[in-house]
Protein backbone atom coordinates (compact mmCIF):
# COMPACT_ATOMS: atom_id res chain seq x y z
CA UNK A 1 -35.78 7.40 -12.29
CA UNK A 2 -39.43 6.76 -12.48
CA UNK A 3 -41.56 7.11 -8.75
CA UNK A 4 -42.47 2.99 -8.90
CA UNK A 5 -38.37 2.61 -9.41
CA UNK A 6 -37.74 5.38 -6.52
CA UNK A 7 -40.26 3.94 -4.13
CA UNK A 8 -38.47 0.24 -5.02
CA UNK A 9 -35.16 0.91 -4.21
CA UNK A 10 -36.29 2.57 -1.20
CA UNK A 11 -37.93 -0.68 0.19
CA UNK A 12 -34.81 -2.90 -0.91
CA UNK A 13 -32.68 -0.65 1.17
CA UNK A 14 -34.29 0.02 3.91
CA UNK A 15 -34.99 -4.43 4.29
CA UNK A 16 -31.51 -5.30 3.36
CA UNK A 17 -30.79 -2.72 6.15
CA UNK A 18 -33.45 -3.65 8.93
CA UNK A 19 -34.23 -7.00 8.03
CA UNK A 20 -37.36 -8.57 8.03
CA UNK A 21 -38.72 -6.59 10.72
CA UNK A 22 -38.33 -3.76 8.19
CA UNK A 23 -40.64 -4.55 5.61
CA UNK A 24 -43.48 -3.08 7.41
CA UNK A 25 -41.70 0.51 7.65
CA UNK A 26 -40.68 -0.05 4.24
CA UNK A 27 -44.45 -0.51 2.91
CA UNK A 28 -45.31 2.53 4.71
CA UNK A 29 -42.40 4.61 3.48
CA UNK A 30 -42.98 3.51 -0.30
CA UNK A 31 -46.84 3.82 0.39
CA UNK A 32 -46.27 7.67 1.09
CA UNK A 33 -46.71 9.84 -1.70
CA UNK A 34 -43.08 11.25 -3.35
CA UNK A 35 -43.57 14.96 -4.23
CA UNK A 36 -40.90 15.94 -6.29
CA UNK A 37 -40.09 19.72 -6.18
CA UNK A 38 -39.22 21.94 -8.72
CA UNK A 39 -35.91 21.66 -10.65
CA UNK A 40 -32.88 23.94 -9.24
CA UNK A 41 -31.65 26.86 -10.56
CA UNK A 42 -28.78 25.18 -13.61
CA UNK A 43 -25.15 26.29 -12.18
CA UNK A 44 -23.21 28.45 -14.78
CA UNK A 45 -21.52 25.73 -16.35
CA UNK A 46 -24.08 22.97 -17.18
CA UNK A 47 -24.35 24.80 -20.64
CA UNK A 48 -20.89 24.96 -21.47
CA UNK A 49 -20.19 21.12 -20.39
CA UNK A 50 -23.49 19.77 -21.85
CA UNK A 51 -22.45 21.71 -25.22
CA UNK A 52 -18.66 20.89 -25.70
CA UNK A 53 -17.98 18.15 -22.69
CA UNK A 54 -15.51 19.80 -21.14
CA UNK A 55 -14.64 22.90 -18.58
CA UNK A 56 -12.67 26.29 -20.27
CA UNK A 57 -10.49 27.50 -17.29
CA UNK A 58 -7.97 30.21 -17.31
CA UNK A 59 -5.16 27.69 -17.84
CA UNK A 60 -7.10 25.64 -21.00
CA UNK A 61 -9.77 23.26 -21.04
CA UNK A 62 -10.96 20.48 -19.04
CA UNK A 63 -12.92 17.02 -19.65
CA UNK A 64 -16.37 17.04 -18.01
CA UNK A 65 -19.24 15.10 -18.27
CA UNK A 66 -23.04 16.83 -17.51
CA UNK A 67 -24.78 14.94 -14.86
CA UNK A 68 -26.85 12.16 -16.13
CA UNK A 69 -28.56 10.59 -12.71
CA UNK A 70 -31.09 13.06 -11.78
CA UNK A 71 -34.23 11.84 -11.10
CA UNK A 72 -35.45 14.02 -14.13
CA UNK A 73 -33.06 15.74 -16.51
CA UNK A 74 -31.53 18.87 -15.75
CA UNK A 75 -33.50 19.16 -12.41
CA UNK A 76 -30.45 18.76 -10.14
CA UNK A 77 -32.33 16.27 -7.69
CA UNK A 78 -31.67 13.01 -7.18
CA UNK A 79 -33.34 10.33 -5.37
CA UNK A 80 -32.85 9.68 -1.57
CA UNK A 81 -30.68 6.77 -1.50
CA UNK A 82 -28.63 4.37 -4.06
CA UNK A 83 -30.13 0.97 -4.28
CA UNK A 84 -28.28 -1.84 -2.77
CA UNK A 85 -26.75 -5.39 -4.94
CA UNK A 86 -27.93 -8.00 -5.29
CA UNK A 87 -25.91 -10.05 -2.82
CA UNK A 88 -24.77 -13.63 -4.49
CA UNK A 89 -24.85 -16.79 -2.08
CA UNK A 90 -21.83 -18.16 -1.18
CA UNK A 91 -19.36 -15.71 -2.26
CA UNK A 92 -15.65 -16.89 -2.53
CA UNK A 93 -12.67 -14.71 -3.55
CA UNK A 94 -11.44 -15.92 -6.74
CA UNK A 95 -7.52 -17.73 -7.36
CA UNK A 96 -5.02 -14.73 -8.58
CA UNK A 97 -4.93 -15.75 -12.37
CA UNK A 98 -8.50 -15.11 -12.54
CA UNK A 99 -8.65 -11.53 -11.25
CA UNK A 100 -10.03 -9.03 -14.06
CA UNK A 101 -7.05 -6.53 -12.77
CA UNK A 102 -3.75 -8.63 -12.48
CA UNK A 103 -0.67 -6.14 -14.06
CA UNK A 104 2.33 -7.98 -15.28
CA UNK A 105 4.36 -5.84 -17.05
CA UNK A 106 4.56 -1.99 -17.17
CA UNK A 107 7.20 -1.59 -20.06
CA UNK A 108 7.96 -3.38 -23.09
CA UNK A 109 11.04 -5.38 -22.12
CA UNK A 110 12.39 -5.96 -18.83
CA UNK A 111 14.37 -2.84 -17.37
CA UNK A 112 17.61 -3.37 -16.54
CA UNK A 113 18.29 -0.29 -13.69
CA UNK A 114 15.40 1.98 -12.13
CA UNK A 115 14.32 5.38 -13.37
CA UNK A 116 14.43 8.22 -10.91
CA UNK A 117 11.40 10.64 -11.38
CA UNK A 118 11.88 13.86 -12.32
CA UNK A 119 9.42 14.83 -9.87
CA UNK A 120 11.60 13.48 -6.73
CA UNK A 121 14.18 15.84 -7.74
CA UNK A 122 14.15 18.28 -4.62
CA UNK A 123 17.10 20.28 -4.31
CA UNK A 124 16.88 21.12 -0.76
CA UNK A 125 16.10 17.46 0.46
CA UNK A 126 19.39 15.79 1.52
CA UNK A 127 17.62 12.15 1.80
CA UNK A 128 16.03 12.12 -1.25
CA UNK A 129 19.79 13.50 -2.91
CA UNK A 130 21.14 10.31 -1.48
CA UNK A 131 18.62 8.03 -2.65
CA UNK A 132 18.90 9.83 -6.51
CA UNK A 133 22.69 8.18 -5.97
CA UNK A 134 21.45 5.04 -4.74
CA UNK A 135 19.72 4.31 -7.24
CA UNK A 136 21.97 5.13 -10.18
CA UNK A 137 24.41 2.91 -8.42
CA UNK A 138 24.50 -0.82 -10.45
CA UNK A 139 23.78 -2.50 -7.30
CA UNK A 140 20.17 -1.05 -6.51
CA UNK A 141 18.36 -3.40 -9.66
CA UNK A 142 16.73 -5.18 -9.63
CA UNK A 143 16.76 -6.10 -5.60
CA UNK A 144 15.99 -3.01 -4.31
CA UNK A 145 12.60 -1.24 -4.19
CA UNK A 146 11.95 0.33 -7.47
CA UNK A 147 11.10 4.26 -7.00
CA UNK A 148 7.73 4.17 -7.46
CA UNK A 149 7.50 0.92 -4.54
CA UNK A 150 9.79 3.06 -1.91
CA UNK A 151 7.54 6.42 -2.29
CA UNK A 152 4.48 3.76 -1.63
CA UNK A 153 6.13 2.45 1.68
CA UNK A 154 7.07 6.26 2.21
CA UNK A 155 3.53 7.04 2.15
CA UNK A 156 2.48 4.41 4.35
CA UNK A 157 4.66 4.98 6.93
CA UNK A 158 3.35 8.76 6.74
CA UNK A 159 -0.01 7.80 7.07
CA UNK A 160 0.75 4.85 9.47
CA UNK A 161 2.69 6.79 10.94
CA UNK A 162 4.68 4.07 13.72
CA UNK A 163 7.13 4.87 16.36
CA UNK A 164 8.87 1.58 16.27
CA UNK A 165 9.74 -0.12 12.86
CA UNK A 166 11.51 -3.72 12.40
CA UNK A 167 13.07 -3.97 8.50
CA UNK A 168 14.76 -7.08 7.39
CA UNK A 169 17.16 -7.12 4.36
CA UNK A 170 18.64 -3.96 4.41
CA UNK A 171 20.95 -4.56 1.14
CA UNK A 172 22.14 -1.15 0.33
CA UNK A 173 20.00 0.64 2.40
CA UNK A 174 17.38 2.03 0.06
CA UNK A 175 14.29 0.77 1.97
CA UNK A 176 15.92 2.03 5.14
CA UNK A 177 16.31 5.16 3.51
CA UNK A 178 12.91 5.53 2.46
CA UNK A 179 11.49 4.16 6.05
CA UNK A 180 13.44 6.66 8.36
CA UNK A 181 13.29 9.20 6.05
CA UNK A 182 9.30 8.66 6.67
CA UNK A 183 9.88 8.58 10.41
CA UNK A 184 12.17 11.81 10.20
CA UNK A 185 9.34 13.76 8.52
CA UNK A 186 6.35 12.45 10.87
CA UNK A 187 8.56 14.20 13.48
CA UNK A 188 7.72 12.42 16.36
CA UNK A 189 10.89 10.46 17.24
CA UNK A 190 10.48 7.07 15.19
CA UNK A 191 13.09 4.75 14.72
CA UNK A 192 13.91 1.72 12.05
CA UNK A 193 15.72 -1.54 13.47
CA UNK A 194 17.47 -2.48 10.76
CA UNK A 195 18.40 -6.63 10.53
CA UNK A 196 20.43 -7.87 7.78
CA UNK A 197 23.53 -9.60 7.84
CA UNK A 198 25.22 -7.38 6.13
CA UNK A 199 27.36 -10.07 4.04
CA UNK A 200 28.99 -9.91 0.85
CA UNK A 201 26.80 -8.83 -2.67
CA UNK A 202 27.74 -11.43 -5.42
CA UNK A 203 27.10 -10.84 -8.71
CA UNK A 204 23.37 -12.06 -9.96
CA UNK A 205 20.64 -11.92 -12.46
CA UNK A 206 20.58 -8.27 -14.04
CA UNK A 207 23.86 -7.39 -11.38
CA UNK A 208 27.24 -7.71 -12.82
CA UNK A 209 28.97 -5.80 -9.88
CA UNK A 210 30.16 -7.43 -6.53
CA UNK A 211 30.89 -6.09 -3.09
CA UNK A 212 33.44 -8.51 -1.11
CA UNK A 213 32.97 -6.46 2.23
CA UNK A 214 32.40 -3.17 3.62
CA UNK A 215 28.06 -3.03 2.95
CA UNK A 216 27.36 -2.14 6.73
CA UNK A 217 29.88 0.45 6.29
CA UNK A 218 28.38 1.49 2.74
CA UNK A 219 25.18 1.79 4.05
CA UNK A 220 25.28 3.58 7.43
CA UNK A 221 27.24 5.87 5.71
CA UNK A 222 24.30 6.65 3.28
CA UNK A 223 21.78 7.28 6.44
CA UNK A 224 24.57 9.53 7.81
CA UNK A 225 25.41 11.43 4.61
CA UNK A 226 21.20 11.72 4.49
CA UNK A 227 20.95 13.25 8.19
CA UNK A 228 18.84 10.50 9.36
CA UNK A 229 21.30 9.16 11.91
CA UNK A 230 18.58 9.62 14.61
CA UNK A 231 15.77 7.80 13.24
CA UNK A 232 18.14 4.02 12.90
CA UNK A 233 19.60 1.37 14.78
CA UNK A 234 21.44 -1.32 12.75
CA UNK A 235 21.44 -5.35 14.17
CA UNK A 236 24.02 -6.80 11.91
CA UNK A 237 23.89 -10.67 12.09
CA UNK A 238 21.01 -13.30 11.24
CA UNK A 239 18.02 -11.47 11.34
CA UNK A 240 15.57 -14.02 13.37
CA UNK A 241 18.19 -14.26 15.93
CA UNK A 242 18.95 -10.70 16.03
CA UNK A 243 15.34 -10.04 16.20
CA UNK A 244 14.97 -12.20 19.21
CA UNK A 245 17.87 -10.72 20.86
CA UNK A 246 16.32 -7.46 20.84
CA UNK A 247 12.77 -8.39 22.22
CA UNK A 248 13.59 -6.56 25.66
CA UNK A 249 14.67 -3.17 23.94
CA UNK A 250 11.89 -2.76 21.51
CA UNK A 251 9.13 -3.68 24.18
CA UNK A 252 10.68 -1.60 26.30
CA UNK A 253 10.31 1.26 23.32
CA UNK A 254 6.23 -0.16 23.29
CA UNK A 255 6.93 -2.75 20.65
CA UNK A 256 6.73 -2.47 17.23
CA UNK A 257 3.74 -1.03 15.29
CA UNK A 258 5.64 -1.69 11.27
CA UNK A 259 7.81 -4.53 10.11
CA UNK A 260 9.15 -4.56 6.74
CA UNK A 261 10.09 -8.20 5.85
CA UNK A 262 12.09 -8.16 2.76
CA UNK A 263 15.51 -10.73 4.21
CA UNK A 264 15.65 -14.29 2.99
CA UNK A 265 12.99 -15.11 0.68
CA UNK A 266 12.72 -18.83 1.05
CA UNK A 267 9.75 -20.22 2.83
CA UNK A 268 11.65 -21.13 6.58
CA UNK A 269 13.48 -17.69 5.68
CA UNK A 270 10.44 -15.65 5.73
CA UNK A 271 8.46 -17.65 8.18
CA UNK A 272 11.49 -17.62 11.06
CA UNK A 273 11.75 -13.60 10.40
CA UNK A 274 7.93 -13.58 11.30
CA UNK A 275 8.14 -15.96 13.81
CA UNK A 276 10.76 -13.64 15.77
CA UNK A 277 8.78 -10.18 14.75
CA UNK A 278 5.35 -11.15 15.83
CA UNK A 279 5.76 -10.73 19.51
CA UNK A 280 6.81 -7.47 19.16
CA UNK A 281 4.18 -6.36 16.74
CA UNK A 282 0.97 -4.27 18.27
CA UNK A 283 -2.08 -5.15 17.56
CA UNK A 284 -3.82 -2.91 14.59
CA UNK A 285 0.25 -2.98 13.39
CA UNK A 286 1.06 -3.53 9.68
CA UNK A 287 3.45 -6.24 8.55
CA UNK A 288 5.01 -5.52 5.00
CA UNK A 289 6.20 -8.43 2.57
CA UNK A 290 8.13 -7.60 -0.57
CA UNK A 291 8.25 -9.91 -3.76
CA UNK A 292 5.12 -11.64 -3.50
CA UNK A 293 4.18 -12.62 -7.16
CA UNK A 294 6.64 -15.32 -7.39
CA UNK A 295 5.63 -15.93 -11.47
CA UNK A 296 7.60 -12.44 -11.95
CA UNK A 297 10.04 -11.92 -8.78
CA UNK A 298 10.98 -16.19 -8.42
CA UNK A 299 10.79 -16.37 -4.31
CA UNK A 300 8.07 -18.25 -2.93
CA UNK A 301 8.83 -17.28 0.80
CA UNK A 302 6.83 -13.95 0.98
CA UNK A 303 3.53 -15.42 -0.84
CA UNK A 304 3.60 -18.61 1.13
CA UNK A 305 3.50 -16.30 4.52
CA UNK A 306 1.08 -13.81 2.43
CA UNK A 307 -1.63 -16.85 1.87
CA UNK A 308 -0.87 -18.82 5.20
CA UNK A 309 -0.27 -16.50 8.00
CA UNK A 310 -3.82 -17.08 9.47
CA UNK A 311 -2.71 -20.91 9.61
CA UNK A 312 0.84 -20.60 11.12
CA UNK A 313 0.92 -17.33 13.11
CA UNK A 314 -0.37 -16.59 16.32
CA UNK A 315 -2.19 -13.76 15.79
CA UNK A 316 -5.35 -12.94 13.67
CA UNK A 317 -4.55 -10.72 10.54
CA UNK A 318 -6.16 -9.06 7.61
CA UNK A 319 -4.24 -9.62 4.42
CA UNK A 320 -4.07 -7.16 0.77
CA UNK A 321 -2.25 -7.83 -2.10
CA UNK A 322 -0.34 -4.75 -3.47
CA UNK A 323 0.65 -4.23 -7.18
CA UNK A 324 4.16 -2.40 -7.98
CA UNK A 325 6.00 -0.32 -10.90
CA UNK A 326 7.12 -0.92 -13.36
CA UNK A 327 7.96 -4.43 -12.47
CA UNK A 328 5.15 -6.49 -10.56
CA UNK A 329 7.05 -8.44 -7.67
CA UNK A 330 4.08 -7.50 -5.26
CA UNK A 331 3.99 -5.94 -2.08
CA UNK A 332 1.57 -7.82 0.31
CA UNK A 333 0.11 -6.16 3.55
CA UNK A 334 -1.04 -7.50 6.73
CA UNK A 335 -2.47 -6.14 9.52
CA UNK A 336 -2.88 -7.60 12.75
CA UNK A 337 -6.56 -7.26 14.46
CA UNK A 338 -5.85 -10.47 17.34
């Protein structure tokens, strides 16, 4: 970069940063004379990169690109600050089927059961032994979270890291594995309320296997057989009701700081789960919708909450759209800052 571009993109900056009142200190900045010193030492490996594009190491060789925005080549300095955008008037985000980055598909054809990674296989980890069964059972696909989405909800929770956590649609338990396995690990005493009615499976799309009766008996004995008895409570019946019923206990545990919506997936469905959740959740507290691409997953209930919940909720959120492997039925994300 030349000095007249240097001394430029210092005065942009420093007026897109103080505003008009900073043009002044910006004229006297770019007005003072840049002395550039003399180039640094090369480290040991510009050659080698610069040469070949890549890094030898003992264990084989690596990509690598030389550096390429110094202010002069190969004098390891660059300038003092990066120069600002130009902004746009009257940006607006665009509609979904215009985004550059939209994933459909991640295989070929459409799966028909998930793949366990190899790298999930940990011999010593009862909860993640359980799961490995879950999910080679014919009733996990397509309704359950793939793999891939439950170590992403995993990781949230982690990182979250909530004491309280409402989940709706249990189904077989895999997300409520996944959750209180999260809460067992952050150590500190979390617990999932599970909600689901716990009714009969029928056969479906992709799902040739029923269960007549016996799933809340199926599924707490997964969390037991996975040593994370501690860490949930299950609230068989109709979720918004059950919800409700429980407002006492979980404000009496400080509310709820993580919901995981994933029950009926109609419109009222979704919205009456909300409805019941939202007094409960805490401020700066995350609210998790499943299946919210309805071109790929075919519910409209999560994405109707996803693009409205500023209009029909009573609180103030922040919304994100997550994408999901290997099939894209969307995970949205909302967090609550009113």
């Amino acid at each position: 970069m030349s000095e007249s571009s240097l001394k430029k993109a210092i005065k942009r900056v420093v007026v897109a940063v103080a505003g008009p009142s900073g043009a002044g200190r910006a004229k006297a900045i770019v007005n003072t004379t840049i002395n550039v010193p003399p180039p640094l030492p090369l480290p040991s490996w510009r050659d080698e990169v610069e040469a070949t594009g890549r890094l030898e190491t003992p264990y084989g060789a690596v990509r690598a690109v030389a550096p390429r925005g110094e202010l002069s080549p190969r004098s390891g300095r660059y300038p003092h600050v990066v120069p600002g955008p130009e902004v746009p008037a009257g940006k607006r985000p665009l509609p979904m089927d215009r985004l550059a980055y939209y994933p459909r598909w991640h295989l070929p054809e459409h799966p028909r059961s998930w793949v366990w990674p190899n790298y999930l296989d940990a011999q010593n980890c009862r909860w993640l032994g359980v799961l490995k069964d879950l999910y080679s059972s014919p009733f996990s696909f397509p309704s359950s979270l793939a793999p891939e989405s439950g170590l992403l909800v995993h990781s949230i929770i982690r990182n979250h890291r909530p004491k309280v956590v409402i989940e709706t649609g249990s189904f077989i338990g895999v997300s409520t594995l996944w959750i209180a396995a999260a809460l067992q690990e952050n150590g500190d005493g979390g617990v999932v309320h599970a909600f689901d009615d716990f009714g009969p499976i029928e056969p479906g799309p992709w799902r040739e296997v029923a269960m007549p009766t016996g799933r809340l008996e199926f599924v707490a004995g997964n969390v037991a057989r996975a040593g994370l008895t501690d860490h949930v409570v299950f609230h068989p019946g109709n979720s918004s009701f059950e919800i409700r019923a429980a407002h006492e206990e979980i404000r009496g545990a400080g509310g709820c700081q993580l919901a995981f919506l994933d029950a009926d997936h109609g419109v009222i469905g979704v919205w009456q789960d909300f409805w019941a959740t939202e007094p409960l959740l805490n401020t700066g507290g995350l609210v998790l919708l499943h299946d919210t691409f309805p071109a790929y997953c075919g519910h409209d209930g999560p994405r109707h909450l996803l693009d409205h919940v500023n209009q029909q909720g009573a609180g103030v959120y922040e919304k994100l759209d997550l994408y999901l492997a290997p099939m894209n039925y969307g995970l949205g994300m909302i967090r609550r800052v009113g």
